[in-house]
C-alpha atoms as a PDB file:
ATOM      1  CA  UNK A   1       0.000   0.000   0.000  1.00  0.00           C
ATOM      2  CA  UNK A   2       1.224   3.159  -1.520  1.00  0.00           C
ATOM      3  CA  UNK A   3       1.679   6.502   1.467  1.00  0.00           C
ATOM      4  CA  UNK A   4      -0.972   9.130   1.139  1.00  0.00           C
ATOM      5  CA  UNK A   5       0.231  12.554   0.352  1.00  0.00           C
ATOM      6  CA  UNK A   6      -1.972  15.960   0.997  1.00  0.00           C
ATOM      7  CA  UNK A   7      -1.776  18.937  -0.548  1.00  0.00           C
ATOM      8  CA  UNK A   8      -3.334  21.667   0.720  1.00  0.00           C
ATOM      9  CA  UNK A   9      -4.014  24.870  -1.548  1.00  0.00           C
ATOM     10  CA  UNK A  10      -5.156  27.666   1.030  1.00  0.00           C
ATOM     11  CA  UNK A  11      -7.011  30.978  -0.297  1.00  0.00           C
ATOM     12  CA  UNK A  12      -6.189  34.479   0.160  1.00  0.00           C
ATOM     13  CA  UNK A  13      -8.854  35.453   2.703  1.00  0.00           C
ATOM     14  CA  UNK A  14      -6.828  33.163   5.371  1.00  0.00           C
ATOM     15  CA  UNK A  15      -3.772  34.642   4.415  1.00  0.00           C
ATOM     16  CA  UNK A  16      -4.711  38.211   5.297  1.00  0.00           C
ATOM     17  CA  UNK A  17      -6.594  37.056   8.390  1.00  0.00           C
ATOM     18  CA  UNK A  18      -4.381  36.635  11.438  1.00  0.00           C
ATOM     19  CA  UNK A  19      -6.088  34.847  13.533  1.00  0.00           C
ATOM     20  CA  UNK A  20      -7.933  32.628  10.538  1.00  0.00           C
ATOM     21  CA  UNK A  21      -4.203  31.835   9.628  1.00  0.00           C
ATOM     22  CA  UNK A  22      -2.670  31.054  13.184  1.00  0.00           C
ATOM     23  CA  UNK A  23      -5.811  28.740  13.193  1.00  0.00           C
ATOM     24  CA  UNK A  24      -4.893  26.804   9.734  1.00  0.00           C
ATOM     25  CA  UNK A  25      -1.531  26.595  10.074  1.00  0.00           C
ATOM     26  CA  UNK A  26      -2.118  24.550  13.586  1.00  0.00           C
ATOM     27  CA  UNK A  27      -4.555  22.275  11.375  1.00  0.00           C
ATOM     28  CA  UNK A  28      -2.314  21.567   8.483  1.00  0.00           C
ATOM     29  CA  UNK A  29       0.042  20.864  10.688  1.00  0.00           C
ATOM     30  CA  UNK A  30      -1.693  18.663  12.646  1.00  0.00           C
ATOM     31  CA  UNK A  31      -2.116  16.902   9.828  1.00  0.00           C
ATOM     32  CA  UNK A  32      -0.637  13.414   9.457  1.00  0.00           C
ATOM     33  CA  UNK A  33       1.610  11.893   6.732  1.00  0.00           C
ATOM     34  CA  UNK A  34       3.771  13.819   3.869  1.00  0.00           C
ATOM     35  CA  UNK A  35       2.193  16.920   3.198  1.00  0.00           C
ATOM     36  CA  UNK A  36       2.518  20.252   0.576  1.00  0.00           C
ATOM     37  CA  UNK A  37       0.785  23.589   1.283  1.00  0.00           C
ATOM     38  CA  UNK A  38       0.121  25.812  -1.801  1.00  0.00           C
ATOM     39  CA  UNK A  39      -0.431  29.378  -1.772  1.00  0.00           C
ATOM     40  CA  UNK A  40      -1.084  32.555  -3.190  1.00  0.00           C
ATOM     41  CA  UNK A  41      -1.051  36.474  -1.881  1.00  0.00           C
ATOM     42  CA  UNK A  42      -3.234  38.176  -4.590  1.00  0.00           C
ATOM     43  CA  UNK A  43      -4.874  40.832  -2.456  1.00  0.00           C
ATOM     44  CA  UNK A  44      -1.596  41.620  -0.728  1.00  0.00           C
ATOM     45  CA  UNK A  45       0.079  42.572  -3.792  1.00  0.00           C
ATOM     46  CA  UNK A  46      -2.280  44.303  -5.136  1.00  0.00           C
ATOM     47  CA  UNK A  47      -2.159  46.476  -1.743  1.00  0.00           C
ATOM     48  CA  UNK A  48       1.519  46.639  -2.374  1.00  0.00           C
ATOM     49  CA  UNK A  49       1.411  47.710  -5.796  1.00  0.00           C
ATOM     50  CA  UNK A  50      -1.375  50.663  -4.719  1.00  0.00           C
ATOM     51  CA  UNK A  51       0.949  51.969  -2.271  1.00  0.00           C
ATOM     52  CA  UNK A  52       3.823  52.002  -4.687  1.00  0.00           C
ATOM     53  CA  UNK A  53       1.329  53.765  -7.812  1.00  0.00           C
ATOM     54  CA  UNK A  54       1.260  50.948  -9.923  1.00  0.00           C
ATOM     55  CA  UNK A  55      -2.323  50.075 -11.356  1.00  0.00           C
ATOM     56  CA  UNK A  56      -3.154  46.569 -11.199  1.00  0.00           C
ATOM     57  CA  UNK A  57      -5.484  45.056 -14.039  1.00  0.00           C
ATOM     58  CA  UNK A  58      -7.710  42.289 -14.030  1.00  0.00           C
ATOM     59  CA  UNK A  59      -9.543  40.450 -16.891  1.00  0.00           C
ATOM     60  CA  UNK A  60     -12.177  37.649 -15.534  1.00  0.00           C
ATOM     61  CA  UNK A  61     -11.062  37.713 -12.225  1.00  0.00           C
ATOM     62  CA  UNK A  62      -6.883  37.103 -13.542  1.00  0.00           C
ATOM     63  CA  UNK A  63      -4.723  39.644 -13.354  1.00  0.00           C
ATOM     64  CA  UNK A  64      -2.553  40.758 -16.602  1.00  0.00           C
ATOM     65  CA  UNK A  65       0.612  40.590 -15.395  1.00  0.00           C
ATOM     66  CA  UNK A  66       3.306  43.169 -16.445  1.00  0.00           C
ATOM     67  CA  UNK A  67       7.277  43.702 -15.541  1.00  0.00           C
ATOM     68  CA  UNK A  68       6.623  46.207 -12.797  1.00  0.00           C
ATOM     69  CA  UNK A  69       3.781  43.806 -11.619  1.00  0.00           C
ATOM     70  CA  UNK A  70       5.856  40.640 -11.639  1.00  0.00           C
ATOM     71  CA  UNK A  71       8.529  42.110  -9.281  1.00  0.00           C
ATOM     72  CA  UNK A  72       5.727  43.138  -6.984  1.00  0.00           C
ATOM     73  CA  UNK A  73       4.464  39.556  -6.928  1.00  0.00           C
ATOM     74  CA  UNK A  74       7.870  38.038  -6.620  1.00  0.00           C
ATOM     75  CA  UNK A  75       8.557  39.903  -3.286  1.00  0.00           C
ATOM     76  CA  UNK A  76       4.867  39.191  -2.024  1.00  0.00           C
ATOM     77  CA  UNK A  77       4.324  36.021  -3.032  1.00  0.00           C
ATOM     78  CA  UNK A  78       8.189  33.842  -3.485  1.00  0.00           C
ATOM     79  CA  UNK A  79       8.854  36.762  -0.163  1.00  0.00           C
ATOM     80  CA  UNK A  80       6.505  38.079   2.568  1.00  0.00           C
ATOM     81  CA  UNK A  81       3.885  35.621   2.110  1.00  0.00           C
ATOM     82  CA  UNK A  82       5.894  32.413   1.608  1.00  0.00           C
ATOM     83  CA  UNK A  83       8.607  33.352   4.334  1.00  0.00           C
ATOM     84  CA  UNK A  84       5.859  34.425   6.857  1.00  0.00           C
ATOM     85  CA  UNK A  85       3.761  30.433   6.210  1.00  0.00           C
ATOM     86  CA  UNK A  86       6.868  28.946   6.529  1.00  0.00           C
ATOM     87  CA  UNK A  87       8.069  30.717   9.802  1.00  0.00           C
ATOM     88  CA  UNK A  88       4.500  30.044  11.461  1.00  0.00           C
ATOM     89  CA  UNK A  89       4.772  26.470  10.536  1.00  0.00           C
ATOM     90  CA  UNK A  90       8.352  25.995  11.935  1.00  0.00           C
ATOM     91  CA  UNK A  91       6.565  27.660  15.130  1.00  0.00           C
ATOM     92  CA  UNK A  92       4.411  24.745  14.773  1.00  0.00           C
ATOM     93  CA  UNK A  93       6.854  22.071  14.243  1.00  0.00           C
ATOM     94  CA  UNK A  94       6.321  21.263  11.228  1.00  0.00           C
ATOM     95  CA  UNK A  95       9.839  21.633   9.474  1.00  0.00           C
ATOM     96  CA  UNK A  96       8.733  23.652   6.076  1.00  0.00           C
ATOM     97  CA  UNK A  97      10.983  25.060   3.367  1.00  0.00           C
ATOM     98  CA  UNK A  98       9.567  27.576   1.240  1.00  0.00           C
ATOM     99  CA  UNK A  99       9.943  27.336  -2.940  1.00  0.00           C
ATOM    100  CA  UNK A 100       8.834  28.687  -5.667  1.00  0.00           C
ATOM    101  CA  UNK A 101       8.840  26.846  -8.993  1.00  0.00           C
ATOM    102  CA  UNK A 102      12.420  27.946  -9.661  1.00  0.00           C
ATOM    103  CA  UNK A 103      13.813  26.807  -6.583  1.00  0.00           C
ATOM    104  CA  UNK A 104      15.256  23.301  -7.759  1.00  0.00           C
ATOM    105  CA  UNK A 105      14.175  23.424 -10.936  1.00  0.00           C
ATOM    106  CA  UNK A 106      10.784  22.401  -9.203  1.00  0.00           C
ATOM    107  CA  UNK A 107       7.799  23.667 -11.767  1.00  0.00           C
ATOM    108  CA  UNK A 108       8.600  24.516 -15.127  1.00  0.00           C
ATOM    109  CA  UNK A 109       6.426  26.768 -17.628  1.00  0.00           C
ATOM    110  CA  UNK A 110       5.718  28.266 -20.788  1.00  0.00           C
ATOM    111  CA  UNK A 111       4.905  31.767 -21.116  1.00  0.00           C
ATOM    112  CA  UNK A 112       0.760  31.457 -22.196  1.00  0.00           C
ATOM    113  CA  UNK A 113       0.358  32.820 -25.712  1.00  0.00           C
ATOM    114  CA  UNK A 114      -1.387  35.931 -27.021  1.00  0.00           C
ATOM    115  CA  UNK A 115      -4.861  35.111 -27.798  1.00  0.00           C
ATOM    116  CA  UNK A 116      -7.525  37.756 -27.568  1.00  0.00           C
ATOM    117  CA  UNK A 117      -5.693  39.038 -24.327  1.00  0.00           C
ATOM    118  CA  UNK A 118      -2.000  39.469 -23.175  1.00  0.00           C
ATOM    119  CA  UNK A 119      -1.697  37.995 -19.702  1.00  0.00           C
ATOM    120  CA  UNK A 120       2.071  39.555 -19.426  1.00  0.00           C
ATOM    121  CA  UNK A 121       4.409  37.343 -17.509  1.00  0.00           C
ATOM    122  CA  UNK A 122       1.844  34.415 -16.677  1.00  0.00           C
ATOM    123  CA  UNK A 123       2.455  30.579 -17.206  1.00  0.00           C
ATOM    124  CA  UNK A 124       1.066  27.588 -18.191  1.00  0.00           C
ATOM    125  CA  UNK A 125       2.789  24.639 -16.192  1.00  0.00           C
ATOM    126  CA  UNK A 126       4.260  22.523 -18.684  1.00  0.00           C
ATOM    127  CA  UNK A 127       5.350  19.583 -15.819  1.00  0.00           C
ATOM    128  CA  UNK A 128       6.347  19.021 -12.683  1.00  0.00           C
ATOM    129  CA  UNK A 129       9.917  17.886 -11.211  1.00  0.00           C
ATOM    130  CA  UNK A 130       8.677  14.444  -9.188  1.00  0.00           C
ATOM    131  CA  UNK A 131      12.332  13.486  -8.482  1.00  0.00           C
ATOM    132  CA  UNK A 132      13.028  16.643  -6.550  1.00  0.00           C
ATOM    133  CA  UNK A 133      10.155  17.464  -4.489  1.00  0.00           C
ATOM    134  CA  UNK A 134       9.695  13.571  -3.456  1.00  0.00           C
ATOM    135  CA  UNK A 135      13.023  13.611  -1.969  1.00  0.00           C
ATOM    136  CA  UNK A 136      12.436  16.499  -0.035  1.00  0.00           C
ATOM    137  CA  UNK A 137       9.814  14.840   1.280  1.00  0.00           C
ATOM    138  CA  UNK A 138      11.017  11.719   2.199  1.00  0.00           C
ATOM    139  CA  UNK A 139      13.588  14.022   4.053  1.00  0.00           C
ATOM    140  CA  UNK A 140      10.711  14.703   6.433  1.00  0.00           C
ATOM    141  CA  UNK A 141      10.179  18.500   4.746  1.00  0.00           C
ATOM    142  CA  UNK A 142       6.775  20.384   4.042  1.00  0.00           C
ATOM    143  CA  UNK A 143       7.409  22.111   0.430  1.00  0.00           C
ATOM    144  CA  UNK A 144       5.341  25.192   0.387  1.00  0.00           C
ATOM    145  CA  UNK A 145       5.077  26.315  -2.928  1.00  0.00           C
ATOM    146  CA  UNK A 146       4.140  29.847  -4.149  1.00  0.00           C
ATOM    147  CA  UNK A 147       2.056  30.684  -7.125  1.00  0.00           C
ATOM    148  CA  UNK A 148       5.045  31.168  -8.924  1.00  0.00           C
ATOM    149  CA  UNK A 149       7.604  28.694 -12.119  1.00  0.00           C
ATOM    150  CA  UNK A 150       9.698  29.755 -14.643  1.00  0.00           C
ATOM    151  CA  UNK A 151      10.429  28.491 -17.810  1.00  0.00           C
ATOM    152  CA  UNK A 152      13.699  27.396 -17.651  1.00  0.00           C
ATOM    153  CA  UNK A 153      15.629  30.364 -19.504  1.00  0.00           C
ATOM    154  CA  UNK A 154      15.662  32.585 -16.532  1.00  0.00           C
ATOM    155  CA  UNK A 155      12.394  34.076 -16.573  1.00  0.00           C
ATOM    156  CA  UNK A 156      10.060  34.128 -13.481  1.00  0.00           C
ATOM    157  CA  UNK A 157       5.857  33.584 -14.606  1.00  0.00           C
ATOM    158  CA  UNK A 158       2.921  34.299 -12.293  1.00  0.00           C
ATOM    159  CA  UNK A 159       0.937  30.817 -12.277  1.00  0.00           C
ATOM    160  CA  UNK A 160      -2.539  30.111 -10.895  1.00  0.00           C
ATOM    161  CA  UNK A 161      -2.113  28.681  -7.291  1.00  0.00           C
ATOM    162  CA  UNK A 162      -5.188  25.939  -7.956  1.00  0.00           C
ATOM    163  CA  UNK A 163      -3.817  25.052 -11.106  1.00  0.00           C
ATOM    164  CA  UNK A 164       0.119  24.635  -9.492  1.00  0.00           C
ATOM    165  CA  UNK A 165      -1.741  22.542  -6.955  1.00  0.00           C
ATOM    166  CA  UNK A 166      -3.238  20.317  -9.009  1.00  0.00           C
ATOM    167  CA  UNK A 167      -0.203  19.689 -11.008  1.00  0.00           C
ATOM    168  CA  UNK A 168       1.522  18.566  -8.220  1.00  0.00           C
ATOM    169  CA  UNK A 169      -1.217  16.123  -6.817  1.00  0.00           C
ATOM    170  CA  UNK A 170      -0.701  14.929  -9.890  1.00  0.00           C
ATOM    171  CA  UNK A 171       2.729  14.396 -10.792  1.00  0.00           C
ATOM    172  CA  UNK A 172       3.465  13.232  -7.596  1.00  0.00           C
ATOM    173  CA  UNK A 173       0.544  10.646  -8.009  1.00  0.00           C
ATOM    174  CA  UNK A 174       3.434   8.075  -9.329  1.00  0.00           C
ATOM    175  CA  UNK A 175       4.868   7.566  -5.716  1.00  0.00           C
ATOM    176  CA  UNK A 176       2.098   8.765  -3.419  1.00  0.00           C
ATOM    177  CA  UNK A 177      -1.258   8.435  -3.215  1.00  0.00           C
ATOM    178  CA  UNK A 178      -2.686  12.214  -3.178  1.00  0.00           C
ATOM    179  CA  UNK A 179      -5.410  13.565  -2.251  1.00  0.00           C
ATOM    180  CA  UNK A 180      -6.073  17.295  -3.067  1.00  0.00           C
ATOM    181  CA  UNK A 181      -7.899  19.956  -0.640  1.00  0.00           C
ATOM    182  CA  UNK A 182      -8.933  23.134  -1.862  1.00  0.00           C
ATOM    183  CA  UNK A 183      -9.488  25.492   0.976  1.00  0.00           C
ATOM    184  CA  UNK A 184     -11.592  28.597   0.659  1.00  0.00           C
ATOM    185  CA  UNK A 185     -14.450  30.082   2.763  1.00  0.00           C
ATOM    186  CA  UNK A 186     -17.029  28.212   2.246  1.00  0.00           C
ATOM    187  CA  UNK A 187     -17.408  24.942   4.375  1.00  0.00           C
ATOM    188  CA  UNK A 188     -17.650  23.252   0.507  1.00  0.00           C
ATOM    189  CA  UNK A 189     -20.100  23.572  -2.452  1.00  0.00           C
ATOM    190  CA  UNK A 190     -23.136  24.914  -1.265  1.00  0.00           C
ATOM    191  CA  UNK A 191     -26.974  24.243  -2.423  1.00  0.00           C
ATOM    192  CA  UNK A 192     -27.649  28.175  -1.284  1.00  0.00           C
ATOM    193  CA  UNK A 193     -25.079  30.410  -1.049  1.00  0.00           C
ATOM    194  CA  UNK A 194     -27.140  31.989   1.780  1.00  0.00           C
ATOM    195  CA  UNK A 195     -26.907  28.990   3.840  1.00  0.00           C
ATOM    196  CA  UNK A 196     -23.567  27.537   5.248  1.00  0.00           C
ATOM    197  CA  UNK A 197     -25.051  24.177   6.256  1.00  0.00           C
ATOM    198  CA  UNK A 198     -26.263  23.559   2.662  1.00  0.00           C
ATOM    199  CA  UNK A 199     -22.984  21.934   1.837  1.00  0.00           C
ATOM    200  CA  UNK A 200     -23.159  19.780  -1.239  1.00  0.00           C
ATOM    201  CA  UNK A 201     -21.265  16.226   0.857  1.00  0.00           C
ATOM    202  CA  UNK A 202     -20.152  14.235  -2.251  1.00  0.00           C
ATOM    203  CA  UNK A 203     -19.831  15.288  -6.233  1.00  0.00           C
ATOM    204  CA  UNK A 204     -19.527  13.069  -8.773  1.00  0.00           C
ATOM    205  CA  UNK A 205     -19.370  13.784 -12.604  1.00  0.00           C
ATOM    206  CA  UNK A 206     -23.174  13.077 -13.137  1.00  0.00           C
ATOM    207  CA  UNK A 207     -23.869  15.364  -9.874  1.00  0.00           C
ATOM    208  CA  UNK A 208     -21.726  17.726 -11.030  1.00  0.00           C
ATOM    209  CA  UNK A 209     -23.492  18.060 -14.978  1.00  0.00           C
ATOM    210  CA  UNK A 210     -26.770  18.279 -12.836  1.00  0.00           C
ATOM    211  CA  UNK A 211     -25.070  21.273 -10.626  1.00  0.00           C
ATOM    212  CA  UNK A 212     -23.943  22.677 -13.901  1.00  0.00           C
ATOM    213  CA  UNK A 213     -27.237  23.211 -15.370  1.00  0.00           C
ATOM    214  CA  UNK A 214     -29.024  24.208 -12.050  1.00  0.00           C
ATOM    215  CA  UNK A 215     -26.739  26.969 -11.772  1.00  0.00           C
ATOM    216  CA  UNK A 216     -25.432  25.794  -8.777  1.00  0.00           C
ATOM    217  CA  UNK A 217     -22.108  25.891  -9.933  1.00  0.00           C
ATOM    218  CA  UNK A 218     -21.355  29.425 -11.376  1.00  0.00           C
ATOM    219  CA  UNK A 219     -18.575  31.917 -11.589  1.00  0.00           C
ATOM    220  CA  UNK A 220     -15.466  31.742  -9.171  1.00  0.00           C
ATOM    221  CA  UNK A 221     -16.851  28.152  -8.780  1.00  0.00           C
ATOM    222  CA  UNK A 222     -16.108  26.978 -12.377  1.00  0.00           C
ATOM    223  CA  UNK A 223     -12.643  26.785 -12.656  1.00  0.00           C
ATOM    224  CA  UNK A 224     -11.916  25.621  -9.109  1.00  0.00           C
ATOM    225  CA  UNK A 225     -14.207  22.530 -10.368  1.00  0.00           C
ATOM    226  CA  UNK A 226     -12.748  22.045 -13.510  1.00  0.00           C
ATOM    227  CA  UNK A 227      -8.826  22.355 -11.713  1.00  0.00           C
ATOM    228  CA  UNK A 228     -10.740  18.954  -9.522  1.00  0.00           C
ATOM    229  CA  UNK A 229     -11.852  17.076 -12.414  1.00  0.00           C
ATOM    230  CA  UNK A 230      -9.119  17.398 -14.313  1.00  0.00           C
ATOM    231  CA  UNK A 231      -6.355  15.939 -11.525  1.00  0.00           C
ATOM    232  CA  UNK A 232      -8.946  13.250 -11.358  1.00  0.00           C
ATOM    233  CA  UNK A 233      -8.804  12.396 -14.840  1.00  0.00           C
ATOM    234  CA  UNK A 234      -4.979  12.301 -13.797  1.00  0.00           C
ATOM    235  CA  UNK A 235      -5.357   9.561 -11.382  1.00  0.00           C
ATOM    236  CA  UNK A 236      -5.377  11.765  -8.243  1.00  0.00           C
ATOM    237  CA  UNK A 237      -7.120   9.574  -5.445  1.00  0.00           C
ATOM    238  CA  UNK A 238      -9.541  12.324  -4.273  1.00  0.00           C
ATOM    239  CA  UNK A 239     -10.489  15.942  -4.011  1.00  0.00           C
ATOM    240  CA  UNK A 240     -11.847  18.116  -1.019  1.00  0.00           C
ATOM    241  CA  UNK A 241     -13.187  20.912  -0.963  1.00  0.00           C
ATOM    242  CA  UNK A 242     -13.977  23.256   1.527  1.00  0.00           C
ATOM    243  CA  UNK A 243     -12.808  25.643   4.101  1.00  0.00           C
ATOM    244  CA  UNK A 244      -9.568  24.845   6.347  1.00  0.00           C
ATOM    245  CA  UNK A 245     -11.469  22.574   9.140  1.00  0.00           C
ATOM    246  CA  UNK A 246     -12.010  19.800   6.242  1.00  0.00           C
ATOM    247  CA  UNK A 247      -8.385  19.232   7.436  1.00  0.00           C
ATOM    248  CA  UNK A 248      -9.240  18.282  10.996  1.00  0.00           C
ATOM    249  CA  UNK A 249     -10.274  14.234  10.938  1.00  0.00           C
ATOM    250  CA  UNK A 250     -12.961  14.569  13.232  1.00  0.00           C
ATOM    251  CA  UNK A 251     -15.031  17.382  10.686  1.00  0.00           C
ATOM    252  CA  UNK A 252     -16.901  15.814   7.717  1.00  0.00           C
ATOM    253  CA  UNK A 253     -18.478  19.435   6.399  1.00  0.00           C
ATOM    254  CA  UNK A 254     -16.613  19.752   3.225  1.00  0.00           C
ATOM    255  CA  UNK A 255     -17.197  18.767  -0.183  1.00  0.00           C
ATOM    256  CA  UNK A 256     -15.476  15.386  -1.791  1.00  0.00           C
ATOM    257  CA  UNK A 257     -15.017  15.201  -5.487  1.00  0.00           C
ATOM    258  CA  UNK A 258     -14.702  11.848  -7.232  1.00  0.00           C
ATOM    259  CA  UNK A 259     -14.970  10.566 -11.292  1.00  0.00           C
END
């Protein structure tokens, strides 16, 4: 029997909560087994860029990512934000090292093409280097990974956090089972958005077509959902979704996604 191996991809609004991330980091590390943490810092460098007079722009919720705007999210994400997580969790004893998908050569990248819009410095993950990040694992370390690669010719890209997590759920799928847990807000998928206790327990494709055309699953929603079914397609073991107590064995309010 193959080891399990969590990761954990944890959402802004904990990040720029205090006392919501003191609380998380105690629960992921609480957690048993090998274990990566993914995260981003989107709000907090878009603070950072305000206070320095650079405009940030957004298209569908992603943000077009210029040279002035890269270094700002190189310093908050690869530097506040990753060496802050990774400080917090040594508090916790849980012996982290912080990366970004430079560091070792760990997440490599293309550029993504001009289409209709130019997304600037952003990447599209092109694979994921198993060898590495398995052995620091198996050396008893907690990656935590930025929402940053490059693509291999010395150039930094902003990458979607969900999407990085994925990717490494499932390249890492040939010596671990892994099982992927998307933490947000919300205790999971919910029936009514009004109502917290409406959580949505289990999701399957067929459930999730149904959700689909009750509208049920909409907006910020969609690609989270499509970043779940697509590492299962990739032989990832499960998906959870929900907000950071889903990580605490003895809660069951969270969302699971299967095939």
């Amino acid at each position: 029997m193959r080891e399990k191996l969590s990761v954990v991809k944890i959402g802004g609004n904990v990040i720029e909560n205090e006392a919501e991330m003191e609380r998380f980091i105690h629960l992921f590390s609480e957690m048993e087994g090998p274990k990566i943490l993914v995260h981003g810092g989107g709000k907090l460098a878009t603070q950072l860029a305000s206070k320095l007079g650079i405009a940030s722009k957004m298209v569908n919720g992603r943000r077009i990512t210029d040279a002035e705007t890269l270094d700002i999210i190189t310093m908050v994400y690869a530097g506040l934000t990753n060496k802050n997580i990774v400080a917090k969790l040594q508090a916790n004893q849980c012996n982290a090292i912080g990366l970004s998908g430079a560091d070792a050569d760990s997440i490599q990248a293309q550029k993504r093409p001009v289409k209709e819009i130019d997304f600037g410095f952003v990447g599209d993950i092109d694979g994921v280097n198993t060898t590495t990040i398995s052995n620091l694992v198996s050396l008893g370390l907690t990656p935590v990974f930025c929402a940053m690669s490059h693509d291999g010719n010395g150039q930094l890209l902003n990458t979607n956090a969900d999407t990085i997590a994925s990717e490494l759920a499932i390249g890492l799928r040939e010596k671990y089972d892994t099982t992927l847990y998307y933490c947000f807000e919300k205790p999971g998928v919910l029936m009514d958005v009004t109502d917290e206790a409406s959580v949505v327990r289990h999701i399957d494709t067929k459930k999730y077509k149904e959700l689909l055309h009750e509208g049920i699953i909409a907006d910020g929603m969609l690609p989270k959902l499509e970043n779940c079914f697509h590492a299962l397609h990739h032989n990832v073991k499960s998906v959870c979704l929900g907000n950071m107590f889903m990580l605490d064995q003895k809660n069951d309010l969270f969302t699971t996604i299967t095939l």
